[in-house]
PDB file of N, CA and C in Angstrom:
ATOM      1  N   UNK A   1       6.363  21.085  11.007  1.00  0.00           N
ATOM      2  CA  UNK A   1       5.796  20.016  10.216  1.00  0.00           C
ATOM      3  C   UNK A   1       6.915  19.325   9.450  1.00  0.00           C
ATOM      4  N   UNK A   2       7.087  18.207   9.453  1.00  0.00           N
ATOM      5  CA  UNK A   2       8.027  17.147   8.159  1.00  0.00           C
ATOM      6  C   UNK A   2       7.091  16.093   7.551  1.00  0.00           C
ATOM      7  N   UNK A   3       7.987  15.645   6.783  1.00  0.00           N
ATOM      8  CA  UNK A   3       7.378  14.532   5.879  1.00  0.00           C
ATOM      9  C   UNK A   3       8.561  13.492   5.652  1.00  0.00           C
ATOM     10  N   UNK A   4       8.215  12.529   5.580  1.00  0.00           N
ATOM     11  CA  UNK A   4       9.171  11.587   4.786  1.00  0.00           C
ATOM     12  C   UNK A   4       9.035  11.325   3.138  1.00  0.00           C
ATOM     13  N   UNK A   5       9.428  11.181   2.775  1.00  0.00           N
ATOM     14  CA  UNK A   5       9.251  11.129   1.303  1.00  0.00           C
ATOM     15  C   UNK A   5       9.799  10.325   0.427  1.00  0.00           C
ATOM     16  N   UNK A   6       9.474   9.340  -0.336  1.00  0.00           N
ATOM     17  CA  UNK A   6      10.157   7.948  -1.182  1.00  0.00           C
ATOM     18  C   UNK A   6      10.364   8.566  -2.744  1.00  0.00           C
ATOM     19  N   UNK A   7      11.662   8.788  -2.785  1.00  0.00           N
ATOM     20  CA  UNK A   7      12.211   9.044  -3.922  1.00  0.00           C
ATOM     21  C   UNK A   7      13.376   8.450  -5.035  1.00  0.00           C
ATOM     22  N   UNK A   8      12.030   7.353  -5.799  1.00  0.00           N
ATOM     23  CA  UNK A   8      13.080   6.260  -6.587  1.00  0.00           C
ATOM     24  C   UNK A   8      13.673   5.852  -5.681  1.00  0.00           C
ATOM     25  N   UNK A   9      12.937   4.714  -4.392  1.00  0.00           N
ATOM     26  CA  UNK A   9      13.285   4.061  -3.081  1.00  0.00           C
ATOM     27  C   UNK A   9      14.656   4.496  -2.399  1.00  0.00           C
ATOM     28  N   UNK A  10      14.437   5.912  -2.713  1.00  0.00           N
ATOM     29  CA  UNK A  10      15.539   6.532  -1.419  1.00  0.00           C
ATOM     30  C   UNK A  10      14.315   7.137  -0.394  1.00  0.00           C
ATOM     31  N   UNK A  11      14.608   7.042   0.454  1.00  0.00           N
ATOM     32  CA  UNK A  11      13.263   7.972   1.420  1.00  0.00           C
ATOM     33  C   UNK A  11      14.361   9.118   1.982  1.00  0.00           C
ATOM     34  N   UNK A  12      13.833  10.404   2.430  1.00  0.00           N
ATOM     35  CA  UNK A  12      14.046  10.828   2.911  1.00  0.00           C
ATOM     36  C   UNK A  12      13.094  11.453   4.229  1.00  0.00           C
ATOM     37  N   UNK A  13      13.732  12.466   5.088  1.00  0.00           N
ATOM     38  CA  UNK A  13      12.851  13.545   5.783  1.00  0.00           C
ATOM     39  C   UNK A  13      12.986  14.638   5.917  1.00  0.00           C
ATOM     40  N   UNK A  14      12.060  15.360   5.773  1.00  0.00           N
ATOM     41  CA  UNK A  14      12.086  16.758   5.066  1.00  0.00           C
ATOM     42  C   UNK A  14      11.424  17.606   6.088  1.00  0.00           C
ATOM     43  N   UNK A  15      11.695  18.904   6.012  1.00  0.00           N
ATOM     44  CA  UNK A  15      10.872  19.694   6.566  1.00  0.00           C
ATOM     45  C   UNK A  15      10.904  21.306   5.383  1.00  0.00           C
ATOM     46  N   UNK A  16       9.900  21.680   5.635  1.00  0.00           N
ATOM     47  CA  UNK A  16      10.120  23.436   4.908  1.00  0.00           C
ATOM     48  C   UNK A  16      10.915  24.318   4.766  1.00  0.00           C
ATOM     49  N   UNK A  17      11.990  24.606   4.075  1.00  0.00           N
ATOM     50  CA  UNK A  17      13.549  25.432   4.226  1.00  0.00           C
ATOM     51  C   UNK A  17      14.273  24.527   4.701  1.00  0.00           C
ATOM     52  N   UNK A  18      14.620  23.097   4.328  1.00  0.00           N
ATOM     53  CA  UNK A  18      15.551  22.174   4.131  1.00  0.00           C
ATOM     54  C   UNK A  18      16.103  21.955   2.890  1.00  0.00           C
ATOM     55  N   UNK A  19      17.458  21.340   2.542  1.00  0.00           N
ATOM     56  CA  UNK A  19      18.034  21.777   1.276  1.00  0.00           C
ATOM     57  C   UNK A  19      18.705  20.482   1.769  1.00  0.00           C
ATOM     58  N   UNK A  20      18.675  19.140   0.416  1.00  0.00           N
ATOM     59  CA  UNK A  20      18.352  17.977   0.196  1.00  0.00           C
ATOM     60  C   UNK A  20      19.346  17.529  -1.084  1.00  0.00           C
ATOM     61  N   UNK A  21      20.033  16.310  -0.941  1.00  0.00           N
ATOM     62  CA  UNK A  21      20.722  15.918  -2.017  1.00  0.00           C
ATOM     63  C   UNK A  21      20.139  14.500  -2.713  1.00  0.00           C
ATOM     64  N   UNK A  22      19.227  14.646  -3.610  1.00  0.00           N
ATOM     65  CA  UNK A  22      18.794  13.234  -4.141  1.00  0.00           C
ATOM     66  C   UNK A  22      19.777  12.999  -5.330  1.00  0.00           C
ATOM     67  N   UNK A  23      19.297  11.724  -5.500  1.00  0.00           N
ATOM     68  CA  UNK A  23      19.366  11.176  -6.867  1.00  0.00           C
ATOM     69  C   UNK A  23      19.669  12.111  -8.125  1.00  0.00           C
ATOM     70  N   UNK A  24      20.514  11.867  -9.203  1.00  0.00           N
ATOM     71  CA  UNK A  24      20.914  13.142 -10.268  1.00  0.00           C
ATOM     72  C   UNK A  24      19.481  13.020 -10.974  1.00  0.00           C
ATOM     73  N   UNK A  25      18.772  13.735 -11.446  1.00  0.00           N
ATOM     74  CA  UNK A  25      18.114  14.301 -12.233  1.00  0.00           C
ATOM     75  C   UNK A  25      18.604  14.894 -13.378  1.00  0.00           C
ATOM     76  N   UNK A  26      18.594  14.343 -14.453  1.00  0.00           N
ATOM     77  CA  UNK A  26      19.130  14.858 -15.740  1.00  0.00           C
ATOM     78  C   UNK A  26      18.237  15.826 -16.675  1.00  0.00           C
ATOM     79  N   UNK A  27      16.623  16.169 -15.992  1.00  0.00           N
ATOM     80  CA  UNK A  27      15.515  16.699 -16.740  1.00  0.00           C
ATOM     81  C   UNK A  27      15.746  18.031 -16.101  1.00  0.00           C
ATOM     82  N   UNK A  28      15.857  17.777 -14.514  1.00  0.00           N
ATOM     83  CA  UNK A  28      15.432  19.319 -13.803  1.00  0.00           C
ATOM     84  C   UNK A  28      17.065  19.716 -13.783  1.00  0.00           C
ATOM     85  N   UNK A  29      16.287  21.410 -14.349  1.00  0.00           N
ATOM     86  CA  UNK A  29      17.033  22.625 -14.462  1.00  0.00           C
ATOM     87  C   UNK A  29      17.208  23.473 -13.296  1.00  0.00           C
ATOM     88  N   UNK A  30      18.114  24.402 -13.278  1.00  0.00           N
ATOM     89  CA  UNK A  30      18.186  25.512 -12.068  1.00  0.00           C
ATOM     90  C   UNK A  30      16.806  25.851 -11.834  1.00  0.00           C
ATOM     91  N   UNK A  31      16.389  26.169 -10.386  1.00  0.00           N
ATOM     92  CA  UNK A  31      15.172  26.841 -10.565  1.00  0.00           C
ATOM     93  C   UNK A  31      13.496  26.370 -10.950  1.00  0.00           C
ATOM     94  N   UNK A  32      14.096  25.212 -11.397  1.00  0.00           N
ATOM     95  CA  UNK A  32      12.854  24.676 -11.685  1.00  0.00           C
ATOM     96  C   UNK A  32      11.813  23.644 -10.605  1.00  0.00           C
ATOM     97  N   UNK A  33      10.627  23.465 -10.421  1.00  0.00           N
ATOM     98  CA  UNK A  33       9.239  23.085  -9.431  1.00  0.00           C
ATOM     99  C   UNK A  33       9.487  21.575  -9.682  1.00  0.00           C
ATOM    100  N   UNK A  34       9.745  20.988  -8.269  1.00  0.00           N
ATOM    101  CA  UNK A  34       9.728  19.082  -8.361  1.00  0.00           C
ATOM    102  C   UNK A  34       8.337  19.098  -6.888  1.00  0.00           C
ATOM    103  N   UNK A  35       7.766  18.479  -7.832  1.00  0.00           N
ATOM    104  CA  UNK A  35       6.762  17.565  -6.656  1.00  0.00           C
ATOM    105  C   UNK A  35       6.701  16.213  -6.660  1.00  0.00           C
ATOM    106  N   UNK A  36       6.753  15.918  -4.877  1.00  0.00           N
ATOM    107  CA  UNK A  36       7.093  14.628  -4.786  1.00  0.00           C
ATOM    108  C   UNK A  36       5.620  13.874  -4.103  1.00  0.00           C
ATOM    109  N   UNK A  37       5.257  13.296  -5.037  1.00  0.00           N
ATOM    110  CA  UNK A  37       3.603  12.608  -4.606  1.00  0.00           C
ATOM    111  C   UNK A  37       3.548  11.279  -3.349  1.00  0.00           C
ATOM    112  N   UNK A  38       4.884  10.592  -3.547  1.00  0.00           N
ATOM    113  CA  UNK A  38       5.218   9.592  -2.538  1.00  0.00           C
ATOM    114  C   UNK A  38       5.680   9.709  -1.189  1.00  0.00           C
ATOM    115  N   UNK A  39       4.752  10.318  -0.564  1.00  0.00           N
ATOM    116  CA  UNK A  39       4.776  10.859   1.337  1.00  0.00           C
ATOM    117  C   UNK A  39       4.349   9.731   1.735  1.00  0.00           C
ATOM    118  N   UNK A  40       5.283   9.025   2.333  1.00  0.00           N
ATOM    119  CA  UNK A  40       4.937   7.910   3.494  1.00  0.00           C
ATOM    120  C   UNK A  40       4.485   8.054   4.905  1.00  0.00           C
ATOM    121  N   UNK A  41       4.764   9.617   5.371  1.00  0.00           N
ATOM    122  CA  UNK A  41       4.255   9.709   6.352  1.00  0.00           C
ATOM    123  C   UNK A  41       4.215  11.332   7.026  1.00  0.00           C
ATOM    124  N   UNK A  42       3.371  11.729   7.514  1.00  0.00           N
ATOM    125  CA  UNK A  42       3.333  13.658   7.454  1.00  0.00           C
ATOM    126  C   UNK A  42       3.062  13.462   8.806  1.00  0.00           C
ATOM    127  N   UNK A  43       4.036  14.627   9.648  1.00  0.00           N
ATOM    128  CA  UNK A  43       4.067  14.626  11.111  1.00  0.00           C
ATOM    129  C   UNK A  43       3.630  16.142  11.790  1.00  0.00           C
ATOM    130  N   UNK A  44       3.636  16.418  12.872  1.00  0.00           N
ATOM    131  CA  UNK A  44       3.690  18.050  13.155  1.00  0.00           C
ATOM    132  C   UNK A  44       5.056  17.606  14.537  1.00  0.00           C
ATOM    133  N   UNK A  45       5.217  18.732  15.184  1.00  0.00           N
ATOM    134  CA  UNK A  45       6.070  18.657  16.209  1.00  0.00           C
ATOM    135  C   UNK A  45       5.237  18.089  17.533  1.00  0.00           C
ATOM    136  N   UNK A  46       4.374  18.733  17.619  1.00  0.00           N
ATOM    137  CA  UNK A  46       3.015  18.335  18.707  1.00  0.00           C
ATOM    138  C   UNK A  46       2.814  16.845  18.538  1.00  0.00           C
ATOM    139  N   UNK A  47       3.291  15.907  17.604  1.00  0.00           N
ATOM    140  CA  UNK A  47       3.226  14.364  17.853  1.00  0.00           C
ATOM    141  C   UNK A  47       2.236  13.659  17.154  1.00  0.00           C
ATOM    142  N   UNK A  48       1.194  14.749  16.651  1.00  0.00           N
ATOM    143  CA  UNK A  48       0.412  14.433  15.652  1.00  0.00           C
ATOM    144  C   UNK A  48       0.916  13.732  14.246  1.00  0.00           C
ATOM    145  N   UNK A  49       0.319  12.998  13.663  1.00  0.00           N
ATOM    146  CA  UNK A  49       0.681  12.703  12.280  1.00  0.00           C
ATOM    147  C   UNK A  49      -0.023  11.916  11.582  1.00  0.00           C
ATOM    148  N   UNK A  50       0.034  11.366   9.900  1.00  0.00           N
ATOM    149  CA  UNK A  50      -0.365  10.405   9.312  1.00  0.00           C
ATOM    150  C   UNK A  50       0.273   9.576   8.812  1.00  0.00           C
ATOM    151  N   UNK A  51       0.273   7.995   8.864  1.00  0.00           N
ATOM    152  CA  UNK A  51       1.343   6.938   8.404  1.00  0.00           C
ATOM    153  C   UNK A  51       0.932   6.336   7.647  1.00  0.00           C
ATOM    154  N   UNK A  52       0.995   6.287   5.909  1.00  0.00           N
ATOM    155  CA  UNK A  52       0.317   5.906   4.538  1.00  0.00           C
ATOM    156  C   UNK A  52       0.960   4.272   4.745  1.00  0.00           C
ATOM    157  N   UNK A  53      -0.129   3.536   3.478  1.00  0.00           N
ATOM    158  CA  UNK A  53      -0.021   2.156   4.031  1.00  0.00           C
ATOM    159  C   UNK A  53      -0.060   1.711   2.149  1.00  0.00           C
ATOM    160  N   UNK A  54       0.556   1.794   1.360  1.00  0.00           N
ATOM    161  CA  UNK A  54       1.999   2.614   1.746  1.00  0.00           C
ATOM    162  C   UNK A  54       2.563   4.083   1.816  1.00  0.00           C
ATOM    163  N   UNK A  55       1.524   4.583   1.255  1.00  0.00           N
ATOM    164  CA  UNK A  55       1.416   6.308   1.685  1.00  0.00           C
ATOM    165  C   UNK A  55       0.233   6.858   1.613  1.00  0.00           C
ATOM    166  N   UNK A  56       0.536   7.804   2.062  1.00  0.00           N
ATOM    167  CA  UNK A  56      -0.514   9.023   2.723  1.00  0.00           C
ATOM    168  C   UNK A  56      -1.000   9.692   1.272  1.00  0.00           C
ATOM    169  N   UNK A  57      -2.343   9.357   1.330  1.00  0.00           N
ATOM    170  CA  UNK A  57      -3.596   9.911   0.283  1.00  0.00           C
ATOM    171  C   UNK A  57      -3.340  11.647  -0.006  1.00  0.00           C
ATOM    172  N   UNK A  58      -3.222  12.068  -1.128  1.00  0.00           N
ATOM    173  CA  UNK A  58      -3.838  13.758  -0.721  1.00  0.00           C
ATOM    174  C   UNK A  58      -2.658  14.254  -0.730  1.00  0.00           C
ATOM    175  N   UNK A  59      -1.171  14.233  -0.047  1.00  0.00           N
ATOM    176  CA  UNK A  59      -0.255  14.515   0.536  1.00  0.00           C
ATOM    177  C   UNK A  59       0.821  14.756  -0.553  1.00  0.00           C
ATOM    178  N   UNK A  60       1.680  15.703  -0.383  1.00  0.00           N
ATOM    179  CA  UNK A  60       2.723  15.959  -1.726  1.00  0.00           C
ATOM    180  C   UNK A  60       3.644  17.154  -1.064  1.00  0.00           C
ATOM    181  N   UNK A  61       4.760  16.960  -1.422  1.00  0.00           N
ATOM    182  CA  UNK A  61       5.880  17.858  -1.429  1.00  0.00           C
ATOM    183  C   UNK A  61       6.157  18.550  -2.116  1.00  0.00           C
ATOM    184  N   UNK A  62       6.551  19.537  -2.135  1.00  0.00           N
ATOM    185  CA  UNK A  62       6.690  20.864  -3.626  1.00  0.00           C
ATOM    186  C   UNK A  62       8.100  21.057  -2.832  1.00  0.00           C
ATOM    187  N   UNK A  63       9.286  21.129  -4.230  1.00  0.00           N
ATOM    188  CA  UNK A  63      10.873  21.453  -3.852  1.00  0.00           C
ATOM    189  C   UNK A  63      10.872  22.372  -5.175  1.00  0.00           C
ATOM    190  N   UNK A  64      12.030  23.279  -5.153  1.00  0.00           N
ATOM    191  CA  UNK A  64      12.641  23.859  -6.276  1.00  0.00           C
ATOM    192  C   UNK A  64      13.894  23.453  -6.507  1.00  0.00           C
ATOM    193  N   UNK A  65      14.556  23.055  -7.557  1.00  0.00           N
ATOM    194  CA  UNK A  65      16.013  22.768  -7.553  1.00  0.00           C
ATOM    195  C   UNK A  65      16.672  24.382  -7.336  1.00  0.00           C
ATOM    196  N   UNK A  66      17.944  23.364  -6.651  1.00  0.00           N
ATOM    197  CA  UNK A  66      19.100  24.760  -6.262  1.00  0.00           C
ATOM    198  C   UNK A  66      20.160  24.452  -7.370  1.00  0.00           C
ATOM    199  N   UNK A  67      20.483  22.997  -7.628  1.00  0.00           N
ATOM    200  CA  UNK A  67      21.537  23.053  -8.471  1.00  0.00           C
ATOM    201  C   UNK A  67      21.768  21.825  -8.384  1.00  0.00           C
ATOM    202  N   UNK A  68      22.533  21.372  -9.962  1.00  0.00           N
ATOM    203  CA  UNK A  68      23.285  20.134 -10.255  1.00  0.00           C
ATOM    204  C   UNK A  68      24.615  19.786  -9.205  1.00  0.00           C
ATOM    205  N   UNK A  69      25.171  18.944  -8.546  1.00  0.00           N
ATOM    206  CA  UNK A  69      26.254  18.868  -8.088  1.00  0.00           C
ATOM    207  C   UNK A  69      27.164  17.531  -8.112  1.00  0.00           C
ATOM    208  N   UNK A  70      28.207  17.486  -8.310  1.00  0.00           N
ATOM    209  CA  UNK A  70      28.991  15.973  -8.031  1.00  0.00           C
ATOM    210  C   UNK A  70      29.477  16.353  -6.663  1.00  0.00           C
ATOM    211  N   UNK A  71      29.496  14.824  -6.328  1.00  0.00           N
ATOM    212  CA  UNK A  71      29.896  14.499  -4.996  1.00  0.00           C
ATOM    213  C   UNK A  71      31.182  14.164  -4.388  1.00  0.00           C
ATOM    214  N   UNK A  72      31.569  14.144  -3.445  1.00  0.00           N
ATOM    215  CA  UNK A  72      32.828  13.382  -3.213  1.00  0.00           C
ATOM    216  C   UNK A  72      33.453  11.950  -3.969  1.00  0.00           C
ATOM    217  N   UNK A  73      34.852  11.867  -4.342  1.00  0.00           N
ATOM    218  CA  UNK A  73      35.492  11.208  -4.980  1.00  0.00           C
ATOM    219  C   UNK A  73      35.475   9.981  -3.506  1.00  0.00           C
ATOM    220  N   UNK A  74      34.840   8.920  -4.379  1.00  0.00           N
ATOM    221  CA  UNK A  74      35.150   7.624  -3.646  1.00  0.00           C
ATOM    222  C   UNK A  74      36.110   6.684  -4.345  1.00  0.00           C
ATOM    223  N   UNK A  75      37.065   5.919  -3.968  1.00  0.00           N
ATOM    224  CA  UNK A  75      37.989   5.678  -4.278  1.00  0.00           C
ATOM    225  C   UNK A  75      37.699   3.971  -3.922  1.00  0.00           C
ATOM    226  N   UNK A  76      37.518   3.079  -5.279  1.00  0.00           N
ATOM    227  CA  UNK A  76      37.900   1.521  -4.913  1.00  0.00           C
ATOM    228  C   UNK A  76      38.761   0.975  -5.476  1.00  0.00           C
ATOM    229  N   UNK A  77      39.855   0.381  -4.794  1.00  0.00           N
ATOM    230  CA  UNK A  77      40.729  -0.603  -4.642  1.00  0.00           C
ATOM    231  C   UNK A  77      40.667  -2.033  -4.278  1.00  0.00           C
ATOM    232  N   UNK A  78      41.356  -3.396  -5.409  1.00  0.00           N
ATOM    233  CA  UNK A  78      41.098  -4.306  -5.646  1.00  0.00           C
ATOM    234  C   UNK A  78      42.373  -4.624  -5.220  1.00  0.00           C
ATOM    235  N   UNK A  79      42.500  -5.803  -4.688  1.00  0.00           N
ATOM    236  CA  UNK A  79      43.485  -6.779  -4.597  1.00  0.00           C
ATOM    237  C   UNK A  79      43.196  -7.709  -4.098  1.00  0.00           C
ATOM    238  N   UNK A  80      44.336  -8.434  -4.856  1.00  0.00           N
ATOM    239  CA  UNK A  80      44.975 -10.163  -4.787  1.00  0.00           C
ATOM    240  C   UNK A  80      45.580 -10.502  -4.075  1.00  0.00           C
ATOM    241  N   UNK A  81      46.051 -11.085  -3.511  1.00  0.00           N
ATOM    242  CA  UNK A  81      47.227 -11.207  -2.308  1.00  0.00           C
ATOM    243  C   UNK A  81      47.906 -12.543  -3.135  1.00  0.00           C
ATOM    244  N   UNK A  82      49.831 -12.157  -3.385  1.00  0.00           N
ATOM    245  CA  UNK A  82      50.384 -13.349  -3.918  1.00  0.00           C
ATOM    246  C   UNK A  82      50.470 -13.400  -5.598  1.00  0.00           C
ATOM    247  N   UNK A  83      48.980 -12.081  -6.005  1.00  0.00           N
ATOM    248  CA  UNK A  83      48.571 -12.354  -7.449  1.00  0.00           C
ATOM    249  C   UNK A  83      49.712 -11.299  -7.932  1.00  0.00           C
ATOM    250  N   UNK A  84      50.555 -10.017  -7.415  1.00  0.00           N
ATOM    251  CA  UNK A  84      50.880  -9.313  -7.549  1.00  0.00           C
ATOM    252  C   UNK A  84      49.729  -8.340  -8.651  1.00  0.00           C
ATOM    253  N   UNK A  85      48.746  -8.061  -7.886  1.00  0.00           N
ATOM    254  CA  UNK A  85      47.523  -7.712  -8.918  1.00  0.00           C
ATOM    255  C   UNK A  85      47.142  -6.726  -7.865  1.00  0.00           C
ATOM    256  N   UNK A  86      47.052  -5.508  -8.367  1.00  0.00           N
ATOM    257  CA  UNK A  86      46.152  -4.307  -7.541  1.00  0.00           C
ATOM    258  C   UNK A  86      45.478  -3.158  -8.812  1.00  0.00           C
ATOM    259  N   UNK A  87      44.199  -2.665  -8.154  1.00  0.00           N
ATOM    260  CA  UNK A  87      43.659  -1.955  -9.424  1.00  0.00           C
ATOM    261  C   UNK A  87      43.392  -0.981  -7.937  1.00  0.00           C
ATOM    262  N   UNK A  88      43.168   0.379  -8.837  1.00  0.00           N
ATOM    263  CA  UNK A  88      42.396   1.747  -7.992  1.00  0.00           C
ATOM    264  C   UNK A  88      41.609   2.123  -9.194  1.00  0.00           C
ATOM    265  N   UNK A  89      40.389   2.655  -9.128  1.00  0.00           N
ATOM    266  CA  UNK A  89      39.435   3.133  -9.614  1.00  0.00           C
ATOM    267  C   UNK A  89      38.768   4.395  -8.582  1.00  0.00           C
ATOM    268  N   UNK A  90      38.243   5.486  -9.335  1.00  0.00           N
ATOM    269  CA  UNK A  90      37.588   6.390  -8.712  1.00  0.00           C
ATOM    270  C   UNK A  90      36.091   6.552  -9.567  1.00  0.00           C
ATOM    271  N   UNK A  91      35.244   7.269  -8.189  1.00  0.00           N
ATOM    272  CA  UNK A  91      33.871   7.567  -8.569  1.00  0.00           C
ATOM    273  C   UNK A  91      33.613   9.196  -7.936  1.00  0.00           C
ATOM    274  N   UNK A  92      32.702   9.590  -9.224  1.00  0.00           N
ATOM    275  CA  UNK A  92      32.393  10.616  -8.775  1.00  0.00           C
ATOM    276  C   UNK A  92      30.630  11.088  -8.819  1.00  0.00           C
ATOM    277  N   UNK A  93      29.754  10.726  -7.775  1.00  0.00           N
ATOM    278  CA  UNK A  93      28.259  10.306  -7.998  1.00  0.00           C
ATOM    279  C   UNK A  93      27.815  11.747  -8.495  1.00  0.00           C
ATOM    280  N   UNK A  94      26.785  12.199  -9.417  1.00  0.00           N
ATOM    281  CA  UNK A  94      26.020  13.395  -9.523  1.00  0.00           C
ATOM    282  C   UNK A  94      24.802  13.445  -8.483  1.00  0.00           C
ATOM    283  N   UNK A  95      24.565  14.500  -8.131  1.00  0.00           N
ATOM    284  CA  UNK A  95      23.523  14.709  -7.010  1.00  0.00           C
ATOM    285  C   UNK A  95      22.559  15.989  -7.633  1.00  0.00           C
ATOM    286  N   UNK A  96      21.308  15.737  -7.125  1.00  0.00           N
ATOM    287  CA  UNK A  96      20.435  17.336  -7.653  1.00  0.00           C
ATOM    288  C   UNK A  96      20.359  17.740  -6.135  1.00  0.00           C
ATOM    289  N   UNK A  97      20.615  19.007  -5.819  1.00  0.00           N
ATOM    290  CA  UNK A  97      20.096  19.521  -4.564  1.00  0.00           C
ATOM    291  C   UNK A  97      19.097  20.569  -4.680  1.00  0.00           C
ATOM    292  N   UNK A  98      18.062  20.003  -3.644  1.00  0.00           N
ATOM    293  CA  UNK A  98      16.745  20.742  -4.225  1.00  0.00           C
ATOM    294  C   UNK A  98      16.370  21.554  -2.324  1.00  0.00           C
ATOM    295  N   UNK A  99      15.648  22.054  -2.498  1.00  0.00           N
ATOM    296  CA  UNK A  99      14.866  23.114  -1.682  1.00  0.00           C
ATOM    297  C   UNK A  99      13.764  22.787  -1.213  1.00  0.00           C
ATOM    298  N   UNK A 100      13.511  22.333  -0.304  1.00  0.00           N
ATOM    299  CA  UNK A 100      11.745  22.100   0.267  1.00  0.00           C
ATOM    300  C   UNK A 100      11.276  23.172   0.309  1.00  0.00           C
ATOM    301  N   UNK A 101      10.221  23.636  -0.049  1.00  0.00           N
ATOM    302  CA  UNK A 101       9.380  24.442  -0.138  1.00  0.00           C
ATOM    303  C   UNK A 101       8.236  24.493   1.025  1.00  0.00           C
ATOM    304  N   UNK A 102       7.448  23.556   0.480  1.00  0.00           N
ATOM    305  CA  UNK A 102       6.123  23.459   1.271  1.00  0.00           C
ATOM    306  C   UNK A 102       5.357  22.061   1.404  1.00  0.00           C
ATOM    307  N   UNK A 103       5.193  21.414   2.222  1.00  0.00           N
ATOM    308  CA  UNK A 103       4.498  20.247   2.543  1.00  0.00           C
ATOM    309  C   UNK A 103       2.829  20.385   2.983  1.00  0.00           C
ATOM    310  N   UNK A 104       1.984  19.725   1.743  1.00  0.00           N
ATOM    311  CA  UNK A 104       0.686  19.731   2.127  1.00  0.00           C
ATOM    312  C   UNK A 104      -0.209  18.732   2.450  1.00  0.00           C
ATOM    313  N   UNK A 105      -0.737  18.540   2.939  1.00  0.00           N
ATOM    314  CA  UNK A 105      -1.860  17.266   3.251  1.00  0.00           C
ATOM    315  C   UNK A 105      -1.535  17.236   4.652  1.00  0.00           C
TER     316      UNK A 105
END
């Protein structure tokens, strides 16, 4: 069984014992229960499924967080050509990685 799932218009797809990097979450703690009410669409392997308009009634995701994490260092660089002008800047995004649990509906 999977689901897709719209989270603060990231979607993802999920299935049960998948381990997921959203958006930072600054509320959820180690260990702690996220349910995600915005299922756009719940499938089985057999080809069966439901496609919400814009989502699927009834339907919800249960994750546990695994942990806070930062991400890879992305690196942007600016230049001028002629301006003798160059800048480097780095980023480092926070991520929550959470745990699918169980998909119902």
């Amino acid at each position: 069984m999977y689901a897709v799932i719209d989270d603060r218009n990231q979607q993802y797809r999920v299935a049960p014992g998948d381990r997921i990097q959203i958006h930072y979450r600054k509320d959820a703690e180690e260990g702690a229960a996220l349910t995600f009410d915005k299922v756009c669409c719940v499938g089985s392997d057999e080809g069966e499924g439901r496609i919400g308009a814009p989502h699927v009634d009834g339907a919800s995701v249960s994750a546990k967080v695994v942990r806070q994490v930062k991400g890879d260092k992305i690196y942007i660089g600016k230049f001028r050509r002629r301006k003798n002008s160059k800048t480097r800047t780095g980023f480092r995004a926070k991520y929550t990685e959470v745990q699918i649990e169980a998909i119902s509906g």
